[in-house]
Protein backbone atom coordinates (compact mmCIF):
# COMPACT_ATOMS: atom_id res chain seq x y z
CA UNK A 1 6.16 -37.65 -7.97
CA UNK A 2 2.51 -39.36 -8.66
CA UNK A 3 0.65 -40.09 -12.03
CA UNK A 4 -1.23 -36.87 -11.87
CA UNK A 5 1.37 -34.54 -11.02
CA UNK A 6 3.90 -36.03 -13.60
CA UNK A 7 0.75 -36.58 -15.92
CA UNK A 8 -0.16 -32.80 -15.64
CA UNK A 9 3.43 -31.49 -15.59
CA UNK A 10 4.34 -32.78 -19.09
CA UNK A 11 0.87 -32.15 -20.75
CA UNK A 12 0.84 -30.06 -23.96
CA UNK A 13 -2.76 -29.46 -24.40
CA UNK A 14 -5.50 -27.78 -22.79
CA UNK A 15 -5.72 -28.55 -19.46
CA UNK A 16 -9.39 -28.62 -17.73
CA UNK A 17 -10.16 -28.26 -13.73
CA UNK A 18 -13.82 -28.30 -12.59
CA UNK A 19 -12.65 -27.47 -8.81
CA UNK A 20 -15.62 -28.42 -6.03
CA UNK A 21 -15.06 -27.70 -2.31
CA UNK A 22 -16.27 -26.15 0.71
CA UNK A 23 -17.83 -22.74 0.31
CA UNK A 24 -14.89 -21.47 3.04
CA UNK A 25 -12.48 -23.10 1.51
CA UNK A 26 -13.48 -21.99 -2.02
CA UNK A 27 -13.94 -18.28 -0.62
CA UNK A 28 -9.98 -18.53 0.83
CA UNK A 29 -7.86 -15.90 -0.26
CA UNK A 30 -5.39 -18.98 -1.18
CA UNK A 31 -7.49 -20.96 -3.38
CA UNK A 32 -8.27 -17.51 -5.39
CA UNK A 33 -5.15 -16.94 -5.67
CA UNK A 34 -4.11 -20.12 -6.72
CA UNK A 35 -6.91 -20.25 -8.99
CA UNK A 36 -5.43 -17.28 -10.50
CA UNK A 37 -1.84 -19.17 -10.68
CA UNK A 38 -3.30 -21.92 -12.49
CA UNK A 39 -5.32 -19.78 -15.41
CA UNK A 40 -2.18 -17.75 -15.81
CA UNK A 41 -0.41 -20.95 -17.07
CA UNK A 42 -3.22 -21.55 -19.55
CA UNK A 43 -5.20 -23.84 -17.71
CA UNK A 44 -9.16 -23.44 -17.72
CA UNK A 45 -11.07 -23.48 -14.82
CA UNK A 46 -14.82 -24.39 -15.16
CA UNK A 47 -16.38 -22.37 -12.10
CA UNK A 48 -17.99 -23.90 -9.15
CA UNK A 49 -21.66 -23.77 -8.85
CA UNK A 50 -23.48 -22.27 -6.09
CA UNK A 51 -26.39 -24.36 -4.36
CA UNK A 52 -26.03 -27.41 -1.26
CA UNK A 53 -22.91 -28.44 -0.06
CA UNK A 54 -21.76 -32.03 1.11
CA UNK A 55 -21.24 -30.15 4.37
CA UNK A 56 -25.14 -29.14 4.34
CA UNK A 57 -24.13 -25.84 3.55
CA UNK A 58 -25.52 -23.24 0.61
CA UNK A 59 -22.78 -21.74 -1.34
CA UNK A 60 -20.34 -21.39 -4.08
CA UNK A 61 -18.54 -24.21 -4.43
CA UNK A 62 -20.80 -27.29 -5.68
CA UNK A 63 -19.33 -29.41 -8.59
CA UNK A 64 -20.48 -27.48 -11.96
CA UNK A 65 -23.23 -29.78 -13.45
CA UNK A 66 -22.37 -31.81 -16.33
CA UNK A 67 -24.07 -30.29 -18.57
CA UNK A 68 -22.28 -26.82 -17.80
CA UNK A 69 -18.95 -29.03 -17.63
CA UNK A 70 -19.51 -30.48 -21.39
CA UNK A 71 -20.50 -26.39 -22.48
CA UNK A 72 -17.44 -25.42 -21.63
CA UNK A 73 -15.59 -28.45 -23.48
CA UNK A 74 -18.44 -28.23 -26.41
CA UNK A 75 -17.47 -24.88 -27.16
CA UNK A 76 -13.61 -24.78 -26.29
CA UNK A 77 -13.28 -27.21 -29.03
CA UNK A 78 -15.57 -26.41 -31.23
CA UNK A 79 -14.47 -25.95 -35.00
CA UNK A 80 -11.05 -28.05 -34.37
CA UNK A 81 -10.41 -31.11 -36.65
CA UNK A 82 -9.30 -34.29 -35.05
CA UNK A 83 -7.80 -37.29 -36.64
C-alpha cells in the first residue's frame, strides 16, 4: 500500500488523470489498453498533447496544457453546487 494507491482506491468522486509520457510508450498497446481499463471504471482521462518531448522527440504524449487541463475540469463541473 502507498498514499496514492490507498488514496485512489477509496475515492468516491470523479477521479482525473492528465497522463504524459514517451510517444512509444504512450503509443503501447498496454497503456491503451489500460487507458481503456481506467475510463471503464469512471475515471477521466484528459488526453496527452502532441508537440516536443522531454526525450527531444515530436509526438503524442506531452502533458495537456493547463489551460486544456482546467477546460476539462471547468466544464465537468460546471452547473454543480458546492457547499
Amino acid at each position: 500500500d502507498n498514499l496514492l494507491t490507498a488514496t485512489y482506491l477509496s475515492a468516491r468522486c470523479p477521479v482525473f488523470m492528465a497522463p504524459a509520457m514517451d510517444l512509444d510508450m504512450y503509443a503501447h498497446p498496454a497503456v491503451q489498453s489500460n487507458f481503456a481499463k481506467l475510463r471503464s471504471y469512471g475515471n477521466i482521462l484528459i488526453e496527452a498533447g502532441y508537440g516536443e518531448l522531454a526525450s527531444g522527440l515530436e509526438g503524442q504524449g506531452r502533458l495537456a496544457e493547463p489551460e486544456e487541463i482546467m477546460a476539462v475540469l471547468h466544464k465537468h463541473f460546471a452547473g454543480h453546487a458546492f457547499a
